[in-house]
PDB file of N, CA and C in Angstrom:
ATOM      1  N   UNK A   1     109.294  87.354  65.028  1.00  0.00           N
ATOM      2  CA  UNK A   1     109.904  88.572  65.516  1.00  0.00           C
ATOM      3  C   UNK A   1     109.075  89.215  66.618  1.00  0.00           C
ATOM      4  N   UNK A   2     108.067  89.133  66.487  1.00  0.00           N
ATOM      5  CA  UNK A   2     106.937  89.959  67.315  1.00  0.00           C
ATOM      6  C   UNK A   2     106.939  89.354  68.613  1.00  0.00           C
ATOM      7  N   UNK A   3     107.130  87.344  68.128  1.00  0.00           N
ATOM      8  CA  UNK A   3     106.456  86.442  69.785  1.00  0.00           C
ATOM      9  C   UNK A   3     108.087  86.851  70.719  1.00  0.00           C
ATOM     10  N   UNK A   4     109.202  87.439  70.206  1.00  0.00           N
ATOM     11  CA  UNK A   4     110.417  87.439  70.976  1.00  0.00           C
ATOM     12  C   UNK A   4     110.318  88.888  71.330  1.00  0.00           C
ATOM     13  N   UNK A   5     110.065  89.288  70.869  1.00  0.00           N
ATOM     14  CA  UNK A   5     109.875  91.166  71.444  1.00  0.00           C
ATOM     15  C   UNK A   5     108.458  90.725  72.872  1.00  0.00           C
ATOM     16  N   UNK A   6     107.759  90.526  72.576  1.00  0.00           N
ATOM     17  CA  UNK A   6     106.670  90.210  72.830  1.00  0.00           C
ATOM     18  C   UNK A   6     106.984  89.427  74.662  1.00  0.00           C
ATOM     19  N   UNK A   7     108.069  88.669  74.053  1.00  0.00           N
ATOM     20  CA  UNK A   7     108.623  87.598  75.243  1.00  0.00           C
ATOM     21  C   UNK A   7     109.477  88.555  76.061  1.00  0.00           C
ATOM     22  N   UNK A   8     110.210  89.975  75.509  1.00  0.00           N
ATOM     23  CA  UNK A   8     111.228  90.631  76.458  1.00  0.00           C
ATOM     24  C   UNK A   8     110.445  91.349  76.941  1.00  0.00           C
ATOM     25  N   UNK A   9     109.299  92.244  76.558  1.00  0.00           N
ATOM     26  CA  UNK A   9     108.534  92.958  76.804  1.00  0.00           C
ATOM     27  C   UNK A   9     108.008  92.442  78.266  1.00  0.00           C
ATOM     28  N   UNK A  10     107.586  91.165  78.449  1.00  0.00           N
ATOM     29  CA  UNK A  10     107.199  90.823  79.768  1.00  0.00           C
ATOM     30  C   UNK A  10     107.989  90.897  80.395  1.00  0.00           C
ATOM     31  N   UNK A  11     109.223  89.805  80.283  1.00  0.00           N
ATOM     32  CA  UNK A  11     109.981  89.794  81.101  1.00  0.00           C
ATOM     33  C   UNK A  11     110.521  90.882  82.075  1.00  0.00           C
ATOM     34  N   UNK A  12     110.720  92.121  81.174  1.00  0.00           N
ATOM     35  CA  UNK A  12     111.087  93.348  81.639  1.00  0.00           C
ATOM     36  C   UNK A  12     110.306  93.830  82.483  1.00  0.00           C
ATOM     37  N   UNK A  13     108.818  94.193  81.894  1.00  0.00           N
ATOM     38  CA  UNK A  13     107.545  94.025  83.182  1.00  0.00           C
ATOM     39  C   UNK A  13     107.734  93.071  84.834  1.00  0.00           C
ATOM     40  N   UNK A  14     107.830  92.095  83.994  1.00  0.00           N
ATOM     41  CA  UNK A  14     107.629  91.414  85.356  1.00  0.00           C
ATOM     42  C   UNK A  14     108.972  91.512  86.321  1.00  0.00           C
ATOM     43  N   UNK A  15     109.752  91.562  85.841  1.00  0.00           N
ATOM     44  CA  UNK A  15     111.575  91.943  86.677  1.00  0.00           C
ATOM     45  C   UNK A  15     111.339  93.533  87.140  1.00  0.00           C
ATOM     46  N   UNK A  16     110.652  94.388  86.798  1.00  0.00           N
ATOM     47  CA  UNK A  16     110.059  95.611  87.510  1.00  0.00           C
ATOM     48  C   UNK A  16     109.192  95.308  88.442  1.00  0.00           C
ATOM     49  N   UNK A  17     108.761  94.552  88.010  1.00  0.00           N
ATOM     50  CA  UNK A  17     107.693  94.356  89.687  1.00  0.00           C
ATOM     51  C   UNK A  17     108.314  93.725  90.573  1.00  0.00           C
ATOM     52  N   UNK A  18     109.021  92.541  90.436  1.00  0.00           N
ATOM     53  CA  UNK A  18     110.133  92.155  91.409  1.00  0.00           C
ATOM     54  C   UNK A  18     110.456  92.536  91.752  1.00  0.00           C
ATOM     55  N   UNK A  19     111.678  93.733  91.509  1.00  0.00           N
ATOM     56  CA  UNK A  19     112.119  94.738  91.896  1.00  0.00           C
ATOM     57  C   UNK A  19     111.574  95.883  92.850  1.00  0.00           C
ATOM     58  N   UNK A  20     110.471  96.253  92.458  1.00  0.00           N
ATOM     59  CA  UNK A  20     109.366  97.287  92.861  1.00  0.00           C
ATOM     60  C   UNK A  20     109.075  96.784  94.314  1.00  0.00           C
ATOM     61  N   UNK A  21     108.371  95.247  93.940  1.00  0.00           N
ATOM     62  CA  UNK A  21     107.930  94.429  95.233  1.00  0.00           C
ATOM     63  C   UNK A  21     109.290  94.365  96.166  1.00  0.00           C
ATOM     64  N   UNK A  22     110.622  93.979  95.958  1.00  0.00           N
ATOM     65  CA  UNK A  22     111.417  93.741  96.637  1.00  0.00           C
ATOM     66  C   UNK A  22     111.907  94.818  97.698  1.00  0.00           C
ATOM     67  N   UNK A  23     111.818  95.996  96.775  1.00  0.00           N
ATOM     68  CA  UNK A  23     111.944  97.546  97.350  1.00  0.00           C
ATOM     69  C   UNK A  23     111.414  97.799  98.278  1.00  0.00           C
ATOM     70  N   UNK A  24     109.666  97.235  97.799  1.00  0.00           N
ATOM     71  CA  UNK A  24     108.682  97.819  98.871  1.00  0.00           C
ATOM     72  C   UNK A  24     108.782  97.265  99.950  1.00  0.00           C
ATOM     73  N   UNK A  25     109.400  95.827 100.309  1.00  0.00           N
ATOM     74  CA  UNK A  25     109.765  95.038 101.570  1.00  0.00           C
ATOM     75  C   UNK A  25     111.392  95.563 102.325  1.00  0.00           C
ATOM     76  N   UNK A  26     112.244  95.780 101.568  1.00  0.00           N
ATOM     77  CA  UNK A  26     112.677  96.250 102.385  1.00  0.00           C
ATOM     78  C   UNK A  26     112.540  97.521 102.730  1.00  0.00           C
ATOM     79  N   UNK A  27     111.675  98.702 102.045  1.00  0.00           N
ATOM     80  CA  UNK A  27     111.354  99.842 102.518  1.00  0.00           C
ATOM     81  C   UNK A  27     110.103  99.887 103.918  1.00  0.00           C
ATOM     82  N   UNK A  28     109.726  98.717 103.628  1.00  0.00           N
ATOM     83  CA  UNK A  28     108.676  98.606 105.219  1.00  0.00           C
ATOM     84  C   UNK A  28     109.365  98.129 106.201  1.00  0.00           C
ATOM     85  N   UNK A  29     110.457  96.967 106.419  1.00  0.00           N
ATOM     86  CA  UNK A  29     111.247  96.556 107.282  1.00  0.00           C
ATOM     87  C   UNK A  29     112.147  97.654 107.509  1.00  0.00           C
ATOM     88  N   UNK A  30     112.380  98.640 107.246  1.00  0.00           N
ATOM     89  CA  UNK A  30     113.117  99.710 107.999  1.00  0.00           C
ATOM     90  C   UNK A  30     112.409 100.842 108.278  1.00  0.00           C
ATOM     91  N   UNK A  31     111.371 101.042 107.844  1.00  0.00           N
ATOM     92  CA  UNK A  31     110.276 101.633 108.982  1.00  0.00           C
ATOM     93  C   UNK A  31     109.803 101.385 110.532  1.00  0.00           C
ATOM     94  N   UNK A  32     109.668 102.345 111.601  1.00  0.00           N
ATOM     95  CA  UNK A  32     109.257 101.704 112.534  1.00  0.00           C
ATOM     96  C   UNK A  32     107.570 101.319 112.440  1.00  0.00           C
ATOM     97  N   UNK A  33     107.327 100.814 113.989  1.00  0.00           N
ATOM     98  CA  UNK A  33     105.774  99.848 113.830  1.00  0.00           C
ATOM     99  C   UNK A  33     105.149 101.436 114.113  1.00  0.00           C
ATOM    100  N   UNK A  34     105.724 101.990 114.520  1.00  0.00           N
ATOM    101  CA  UNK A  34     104.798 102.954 115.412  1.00  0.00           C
ATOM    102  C   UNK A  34     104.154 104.476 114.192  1.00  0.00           C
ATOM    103  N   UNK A  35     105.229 104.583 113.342  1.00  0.00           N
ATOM    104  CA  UNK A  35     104.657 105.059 112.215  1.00  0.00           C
ATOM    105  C   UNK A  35     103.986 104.680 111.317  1.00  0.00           C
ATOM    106  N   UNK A  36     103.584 103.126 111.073  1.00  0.00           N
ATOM    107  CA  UNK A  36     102.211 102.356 110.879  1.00  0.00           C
ATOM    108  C   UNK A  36     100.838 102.902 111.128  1.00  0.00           C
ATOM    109  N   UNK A  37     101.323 102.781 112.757  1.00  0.00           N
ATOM    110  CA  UNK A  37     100.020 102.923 113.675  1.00  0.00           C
ATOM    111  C   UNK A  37      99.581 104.272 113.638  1.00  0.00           C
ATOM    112  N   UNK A  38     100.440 105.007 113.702  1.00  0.00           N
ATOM    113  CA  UNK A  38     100.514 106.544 113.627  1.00  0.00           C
ATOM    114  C   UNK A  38      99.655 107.273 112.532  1.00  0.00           C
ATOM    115  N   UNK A  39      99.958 106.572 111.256  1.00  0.00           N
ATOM    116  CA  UNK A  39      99.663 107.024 109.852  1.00  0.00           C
ATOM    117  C   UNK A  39      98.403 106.990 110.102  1.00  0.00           C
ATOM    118  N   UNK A  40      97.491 105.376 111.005  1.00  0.00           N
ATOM    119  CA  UNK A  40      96.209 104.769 110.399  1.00  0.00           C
ATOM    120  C   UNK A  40      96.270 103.637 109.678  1.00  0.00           C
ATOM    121  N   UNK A  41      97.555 103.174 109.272  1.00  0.00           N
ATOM    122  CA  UNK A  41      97.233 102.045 108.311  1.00  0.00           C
ATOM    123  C   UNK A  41      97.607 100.626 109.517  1.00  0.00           C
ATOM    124  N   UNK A  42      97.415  99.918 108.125  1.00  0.00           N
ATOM    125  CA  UNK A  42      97.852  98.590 108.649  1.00  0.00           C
ATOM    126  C   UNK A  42      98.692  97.797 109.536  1.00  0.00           C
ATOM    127  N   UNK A  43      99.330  97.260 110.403  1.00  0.00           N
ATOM    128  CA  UNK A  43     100.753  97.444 111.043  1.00  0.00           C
ATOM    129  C   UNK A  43     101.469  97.104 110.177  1.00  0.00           C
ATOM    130  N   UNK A  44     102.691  97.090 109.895  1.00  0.00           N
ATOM    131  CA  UNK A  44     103.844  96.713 109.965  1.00  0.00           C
ATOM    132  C   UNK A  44     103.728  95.279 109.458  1.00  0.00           C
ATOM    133  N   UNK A  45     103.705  94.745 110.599  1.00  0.00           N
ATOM    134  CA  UNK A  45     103.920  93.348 109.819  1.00  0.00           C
ATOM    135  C   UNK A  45     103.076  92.465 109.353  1.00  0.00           C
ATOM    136  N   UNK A  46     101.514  93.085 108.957  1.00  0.00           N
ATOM    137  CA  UNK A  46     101.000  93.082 108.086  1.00  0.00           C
ATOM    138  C   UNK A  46     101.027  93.252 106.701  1.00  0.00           C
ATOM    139  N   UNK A  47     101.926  94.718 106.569  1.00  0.00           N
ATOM    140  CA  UNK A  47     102.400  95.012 105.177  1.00  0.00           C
ATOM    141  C   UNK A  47     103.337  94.586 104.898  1.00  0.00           C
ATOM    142  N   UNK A  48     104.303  93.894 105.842  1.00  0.00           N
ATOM    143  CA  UNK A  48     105.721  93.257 105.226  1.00  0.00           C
ATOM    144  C   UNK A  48     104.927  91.517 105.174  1.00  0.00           C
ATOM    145  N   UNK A  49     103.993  91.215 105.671  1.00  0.00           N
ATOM    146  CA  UNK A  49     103.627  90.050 104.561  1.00  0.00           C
ATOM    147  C   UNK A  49     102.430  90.235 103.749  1.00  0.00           C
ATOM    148  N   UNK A  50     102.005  90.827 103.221  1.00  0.00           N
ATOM    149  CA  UNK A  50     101.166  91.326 102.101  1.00  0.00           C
ATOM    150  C   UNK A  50     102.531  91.884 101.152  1.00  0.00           C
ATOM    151  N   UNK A  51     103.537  92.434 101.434  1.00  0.00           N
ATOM    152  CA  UNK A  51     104.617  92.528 100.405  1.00  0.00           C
ATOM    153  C   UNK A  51     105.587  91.611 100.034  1.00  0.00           C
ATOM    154  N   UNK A  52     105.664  90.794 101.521  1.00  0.00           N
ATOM    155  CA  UNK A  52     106.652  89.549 101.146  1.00  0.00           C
ATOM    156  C   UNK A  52     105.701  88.212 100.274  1.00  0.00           C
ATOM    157  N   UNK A  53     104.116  88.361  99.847  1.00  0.00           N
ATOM    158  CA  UNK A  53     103.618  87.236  99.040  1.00  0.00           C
ATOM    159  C   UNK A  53     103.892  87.732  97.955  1.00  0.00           C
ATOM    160  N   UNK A  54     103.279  89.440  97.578  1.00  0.00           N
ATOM    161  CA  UNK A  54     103.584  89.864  96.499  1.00  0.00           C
ATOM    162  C   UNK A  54     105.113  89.956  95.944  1.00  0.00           C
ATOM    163  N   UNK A  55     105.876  89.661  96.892  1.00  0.00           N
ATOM    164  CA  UNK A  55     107.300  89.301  96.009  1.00  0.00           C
ATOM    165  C   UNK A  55     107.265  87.840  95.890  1.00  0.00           C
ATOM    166  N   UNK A  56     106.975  87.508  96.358  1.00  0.00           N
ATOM    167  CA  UNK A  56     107.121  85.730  95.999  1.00  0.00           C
ATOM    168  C   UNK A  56     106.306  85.233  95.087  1.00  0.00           C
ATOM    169  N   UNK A  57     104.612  86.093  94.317  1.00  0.00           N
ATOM    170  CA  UNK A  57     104.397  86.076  93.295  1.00  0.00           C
ATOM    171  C   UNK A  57     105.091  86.572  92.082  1.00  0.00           C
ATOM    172  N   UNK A  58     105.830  87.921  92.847  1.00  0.00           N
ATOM    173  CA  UNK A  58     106.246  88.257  91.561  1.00  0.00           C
ATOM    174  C   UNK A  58     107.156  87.391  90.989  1.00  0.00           C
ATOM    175  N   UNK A  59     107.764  86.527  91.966  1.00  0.00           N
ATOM    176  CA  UNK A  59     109.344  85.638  91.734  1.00  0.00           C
ATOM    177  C   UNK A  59     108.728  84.644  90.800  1.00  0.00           C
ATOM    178  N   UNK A  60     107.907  84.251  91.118  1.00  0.00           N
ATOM    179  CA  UNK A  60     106.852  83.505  90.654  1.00  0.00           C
ATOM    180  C   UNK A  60     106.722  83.066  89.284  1.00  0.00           C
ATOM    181  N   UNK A  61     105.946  84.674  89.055  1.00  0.00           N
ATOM    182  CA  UNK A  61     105.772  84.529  87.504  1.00  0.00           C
ATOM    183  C   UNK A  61     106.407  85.082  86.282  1.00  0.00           C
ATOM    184  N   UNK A  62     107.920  85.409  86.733  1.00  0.00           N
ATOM    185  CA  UNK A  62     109.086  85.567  86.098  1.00  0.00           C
ATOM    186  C   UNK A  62     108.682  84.903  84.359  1.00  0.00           C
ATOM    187  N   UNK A  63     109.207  84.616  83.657  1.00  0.00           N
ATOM    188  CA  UNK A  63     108.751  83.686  82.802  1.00  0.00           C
ATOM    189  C   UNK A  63     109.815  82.938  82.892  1.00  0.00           C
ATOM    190  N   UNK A  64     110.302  81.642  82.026  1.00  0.00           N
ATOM    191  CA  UNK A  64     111.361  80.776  82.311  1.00  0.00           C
ATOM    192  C   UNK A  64     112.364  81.608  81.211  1.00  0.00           C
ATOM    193  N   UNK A  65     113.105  81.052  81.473  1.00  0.00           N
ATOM    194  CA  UNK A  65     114.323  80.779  82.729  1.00  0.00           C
ATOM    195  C   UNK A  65     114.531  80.830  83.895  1.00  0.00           C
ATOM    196  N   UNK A  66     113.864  82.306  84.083  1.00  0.00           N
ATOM    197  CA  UNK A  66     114.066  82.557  85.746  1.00  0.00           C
ATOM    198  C   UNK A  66     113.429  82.227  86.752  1.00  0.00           C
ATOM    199  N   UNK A  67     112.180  82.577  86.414  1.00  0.00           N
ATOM    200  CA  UNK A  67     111.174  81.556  86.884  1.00  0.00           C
ATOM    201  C   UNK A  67     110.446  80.440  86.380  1.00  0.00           C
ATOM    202  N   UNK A  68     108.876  80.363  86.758  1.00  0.00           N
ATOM    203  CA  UNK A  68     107.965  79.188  86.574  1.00  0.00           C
ATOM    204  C   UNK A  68     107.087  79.962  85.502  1.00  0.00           C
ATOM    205  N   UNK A  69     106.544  81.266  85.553  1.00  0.00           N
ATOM    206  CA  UNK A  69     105.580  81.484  85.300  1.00  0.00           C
ATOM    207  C   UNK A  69     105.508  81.777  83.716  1.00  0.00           C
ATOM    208  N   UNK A  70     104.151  82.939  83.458  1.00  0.00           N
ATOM    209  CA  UNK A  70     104.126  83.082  82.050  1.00  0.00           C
ATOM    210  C   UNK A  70     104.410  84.804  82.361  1.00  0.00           C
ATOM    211  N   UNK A  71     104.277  85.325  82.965  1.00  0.00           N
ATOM    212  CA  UNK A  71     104.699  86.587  83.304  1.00  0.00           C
ATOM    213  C   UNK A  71     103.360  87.531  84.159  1.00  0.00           C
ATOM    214  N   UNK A  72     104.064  88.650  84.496  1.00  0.00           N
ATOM    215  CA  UNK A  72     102.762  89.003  85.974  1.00  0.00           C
ATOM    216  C   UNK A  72     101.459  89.424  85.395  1.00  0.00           C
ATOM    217  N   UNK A  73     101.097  88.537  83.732  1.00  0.00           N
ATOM    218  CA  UNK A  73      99.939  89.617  83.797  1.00  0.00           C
ATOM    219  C   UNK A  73      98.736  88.975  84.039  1.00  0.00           C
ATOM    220  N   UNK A  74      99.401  87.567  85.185  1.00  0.00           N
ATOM    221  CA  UNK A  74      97.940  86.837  85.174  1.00  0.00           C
ATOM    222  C   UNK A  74      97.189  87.507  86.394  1.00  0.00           C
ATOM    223  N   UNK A  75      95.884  86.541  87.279  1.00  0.00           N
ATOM    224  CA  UNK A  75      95.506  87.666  87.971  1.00  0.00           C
ATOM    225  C   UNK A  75      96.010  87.644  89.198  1.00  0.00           C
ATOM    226  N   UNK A  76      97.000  86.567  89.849  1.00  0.00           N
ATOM    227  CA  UNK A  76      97.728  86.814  90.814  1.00  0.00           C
ATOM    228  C   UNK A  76      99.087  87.732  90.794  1.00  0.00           C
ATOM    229  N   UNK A  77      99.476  88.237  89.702  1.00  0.00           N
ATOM    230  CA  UNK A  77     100.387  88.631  89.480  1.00  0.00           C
ATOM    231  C   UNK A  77      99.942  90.330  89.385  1.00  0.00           C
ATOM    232  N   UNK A  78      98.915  90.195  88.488  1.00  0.00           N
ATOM    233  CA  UNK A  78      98.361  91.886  89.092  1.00  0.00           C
ATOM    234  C   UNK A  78      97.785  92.389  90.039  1.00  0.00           C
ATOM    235  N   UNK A  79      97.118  91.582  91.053  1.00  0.00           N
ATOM    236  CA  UNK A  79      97.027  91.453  92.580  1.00  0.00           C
ATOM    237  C   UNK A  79      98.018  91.903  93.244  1.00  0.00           C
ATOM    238  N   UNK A  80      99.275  91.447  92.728  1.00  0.00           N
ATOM    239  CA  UNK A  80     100.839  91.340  93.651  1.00  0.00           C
ATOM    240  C   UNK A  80     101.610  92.969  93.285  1.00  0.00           C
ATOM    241  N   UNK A  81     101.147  93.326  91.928  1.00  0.00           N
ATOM    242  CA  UNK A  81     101.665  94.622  91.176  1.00  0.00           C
ATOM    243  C   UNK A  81     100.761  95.792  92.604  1.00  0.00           C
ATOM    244  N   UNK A  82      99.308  95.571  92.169  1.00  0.00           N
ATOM    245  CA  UNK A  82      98.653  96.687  93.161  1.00  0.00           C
ATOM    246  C   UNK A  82      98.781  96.741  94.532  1.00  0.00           C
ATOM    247  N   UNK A  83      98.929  95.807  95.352  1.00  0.00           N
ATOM    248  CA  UNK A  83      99.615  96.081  96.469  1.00  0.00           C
ATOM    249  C   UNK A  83     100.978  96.465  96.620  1.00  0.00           C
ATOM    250  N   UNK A  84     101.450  96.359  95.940  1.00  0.00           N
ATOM    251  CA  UNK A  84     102.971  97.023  95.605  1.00  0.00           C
ATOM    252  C   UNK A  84     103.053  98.578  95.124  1.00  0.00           C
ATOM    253  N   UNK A  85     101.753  98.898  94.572  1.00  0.00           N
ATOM    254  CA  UNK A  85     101.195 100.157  94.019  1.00  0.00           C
ATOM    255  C   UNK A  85     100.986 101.159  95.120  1.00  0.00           C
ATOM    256  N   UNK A  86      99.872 100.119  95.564  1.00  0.00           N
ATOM    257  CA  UNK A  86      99.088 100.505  96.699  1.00  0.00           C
ATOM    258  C   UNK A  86     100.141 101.219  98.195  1.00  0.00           C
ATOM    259  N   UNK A  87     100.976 100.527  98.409  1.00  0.00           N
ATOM    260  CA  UNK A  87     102.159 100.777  99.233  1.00  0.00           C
ATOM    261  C   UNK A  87     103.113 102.163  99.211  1.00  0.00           C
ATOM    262  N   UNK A  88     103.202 101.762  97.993  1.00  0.00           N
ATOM    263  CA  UNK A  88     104.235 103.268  97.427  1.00  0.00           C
ATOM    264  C   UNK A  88     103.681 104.444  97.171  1.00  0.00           C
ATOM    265  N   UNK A  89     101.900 104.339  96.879  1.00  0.00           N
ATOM    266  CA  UNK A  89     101.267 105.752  96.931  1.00  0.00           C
ATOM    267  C   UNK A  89     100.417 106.223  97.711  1.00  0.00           C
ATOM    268  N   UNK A  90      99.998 105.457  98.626  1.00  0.00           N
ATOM    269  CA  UNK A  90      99.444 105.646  99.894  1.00  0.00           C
ATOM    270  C   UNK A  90      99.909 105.425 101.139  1.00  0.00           C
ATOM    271  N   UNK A  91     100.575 104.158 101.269  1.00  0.00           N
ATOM    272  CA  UNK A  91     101.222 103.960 102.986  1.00  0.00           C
ATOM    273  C   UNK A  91     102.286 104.660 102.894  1.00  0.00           C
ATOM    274  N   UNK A  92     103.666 104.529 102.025  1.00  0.00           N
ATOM    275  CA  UNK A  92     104.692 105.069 102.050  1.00  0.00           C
ATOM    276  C   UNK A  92     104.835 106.412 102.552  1.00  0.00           C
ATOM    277  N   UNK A  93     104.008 107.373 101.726  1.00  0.00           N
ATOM    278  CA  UNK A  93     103.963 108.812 101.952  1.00  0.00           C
ATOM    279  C   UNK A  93     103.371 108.778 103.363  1.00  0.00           C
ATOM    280  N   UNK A  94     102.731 108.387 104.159  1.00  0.00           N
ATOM    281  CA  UNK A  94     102.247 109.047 104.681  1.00  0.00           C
ATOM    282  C   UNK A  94     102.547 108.056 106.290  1.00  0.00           C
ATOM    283  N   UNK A  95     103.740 107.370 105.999  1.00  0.00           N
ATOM    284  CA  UNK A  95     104.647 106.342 107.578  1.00  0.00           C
ATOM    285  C   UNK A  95     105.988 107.522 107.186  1.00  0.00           C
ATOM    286  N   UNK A  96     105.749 108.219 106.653  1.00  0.00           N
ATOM    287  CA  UNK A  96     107.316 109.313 106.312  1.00  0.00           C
ATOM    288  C   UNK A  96     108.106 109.373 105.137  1.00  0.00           C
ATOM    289  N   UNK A  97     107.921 108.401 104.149  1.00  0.00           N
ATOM    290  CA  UNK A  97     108.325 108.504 103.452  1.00  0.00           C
ATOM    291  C   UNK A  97     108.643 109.501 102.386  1.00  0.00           C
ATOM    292  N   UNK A  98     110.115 109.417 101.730  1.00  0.00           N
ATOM    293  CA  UNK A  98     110.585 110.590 101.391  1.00  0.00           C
ATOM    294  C   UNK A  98     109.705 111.116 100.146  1.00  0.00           C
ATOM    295  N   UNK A  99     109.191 112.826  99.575  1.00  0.00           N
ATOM    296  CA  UNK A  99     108.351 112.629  98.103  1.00  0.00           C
ATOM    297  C   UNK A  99     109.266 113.213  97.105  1.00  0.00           C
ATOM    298  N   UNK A 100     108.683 113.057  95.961  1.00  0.00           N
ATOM    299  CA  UNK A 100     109.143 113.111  94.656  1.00  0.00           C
ATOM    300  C   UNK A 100     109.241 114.098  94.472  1.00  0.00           C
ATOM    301  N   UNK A 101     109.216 115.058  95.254  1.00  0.00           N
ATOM    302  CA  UNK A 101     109.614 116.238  95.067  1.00  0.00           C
ATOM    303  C   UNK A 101     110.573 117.776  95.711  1.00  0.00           C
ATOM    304  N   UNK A 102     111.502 116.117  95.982  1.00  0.00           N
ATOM    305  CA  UNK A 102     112.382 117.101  96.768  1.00  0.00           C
ATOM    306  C   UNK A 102     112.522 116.949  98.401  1.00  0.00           C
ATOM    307  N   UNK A 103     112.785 118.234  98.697  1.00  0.00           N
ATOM    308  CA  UNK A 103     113.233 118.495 100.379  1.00  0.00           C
ATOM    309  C   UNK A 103     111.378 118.706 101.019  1.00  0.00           C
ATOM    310  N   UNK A 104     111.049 117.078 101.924  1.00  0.00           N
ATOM    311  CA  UNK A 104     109.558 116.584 102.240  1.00  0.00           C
ATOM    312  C   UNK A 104     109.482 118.232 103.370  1.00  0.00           C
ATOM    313  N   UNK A 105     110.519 119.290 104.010  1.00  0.00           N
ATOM    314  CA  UNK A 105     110.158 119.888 105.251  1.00  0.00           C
ATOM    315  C   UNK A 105     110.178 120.998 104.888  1.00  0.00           C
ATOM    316  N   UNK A 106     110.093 121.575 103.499  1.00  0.00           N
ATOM    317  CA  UNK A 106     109.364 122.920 103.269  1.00  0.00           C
ATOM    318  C   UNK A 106     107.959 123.208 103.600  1.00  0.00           C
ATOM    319  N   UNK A 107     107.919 124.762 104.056  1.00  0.00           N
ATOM    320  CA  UNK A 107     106.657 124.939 104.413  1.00  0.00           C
ATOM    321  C   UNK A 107     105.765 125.283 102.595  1.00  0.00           C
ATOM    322  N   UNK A 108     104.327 125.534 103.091  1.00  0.00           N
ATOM    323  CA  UNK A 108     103.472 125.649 101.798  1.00  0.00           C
ATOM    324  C   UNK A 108     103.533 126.532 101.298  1.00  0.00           C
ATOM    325  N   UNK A 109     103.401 127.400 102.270  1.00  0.00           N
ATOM    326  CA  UNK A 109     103.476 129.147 102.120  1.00  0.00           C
ATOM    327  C   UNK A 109     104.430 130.224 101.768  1.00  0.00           C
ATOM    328  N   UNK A 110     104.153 131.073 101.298  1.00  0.00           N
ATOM    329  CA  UNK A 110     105.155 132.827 101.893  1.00  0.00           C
ATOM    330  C   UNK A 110     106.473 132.375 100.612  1.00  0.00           C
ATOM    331  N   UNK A 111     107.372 133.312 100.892  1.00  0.00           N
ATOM    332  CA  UNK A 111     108.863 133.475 100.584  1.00  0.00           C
ATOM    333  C   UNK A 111     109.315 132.433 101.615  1.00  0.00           C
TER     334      UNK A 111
END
């Protein structure tokens, strides 16, 4: 009972990072280069292949059926999670991306 809970439990993990990773590629391919450069970070199409390996690990280590692997918690697979991390809480916010809290063009201050 435990090794089949045990077995969805990843799976579910690792189909979130797929997902996550997949997001994060097409959320950089519709960014421009120049808000890359702008931010300070990396270019562009640097981070769309540092996101396009980390999706192809994540595809990776799916467990079977879907994929090959045993699921993302080996260490290429959590490699592939933190740059996917890494993306969404540091580059994202700050190439424009929208925040979690609403309307990004309120001021700080006042009424």
């Amino acid at each position: 009972m435990f090794g089949s809970l045990q077995a969805m439990v990843v799976l579910v993990i690792s189909a979130a990072a797929l997902a996550g990773a997949v997001w994060g590629v097409i959320d950089a391919a519709r960014r421009p280069d120049t808000a890359f450069r702008n931010a300070g970070k990396l270019t562009k199409t640097i981070w769309l292949a540092i996101l396009g390996v980390a999706t192809l690990i994540a595809f990776i280590s799916l467990p079977w059926p879907l994929g090959t692997g045993g699921g993302i918690g080996g260490i290429l697979g959590i490699v592939s999670v933190v740059a996917v991390i890494v993306y969404f809480v540091d580059v994202r916010p700050k190439i424009g991306g929208p925040t979690l809290g609403g309307n990004s063009n309120r001021s700080s201050g006042g009424w």
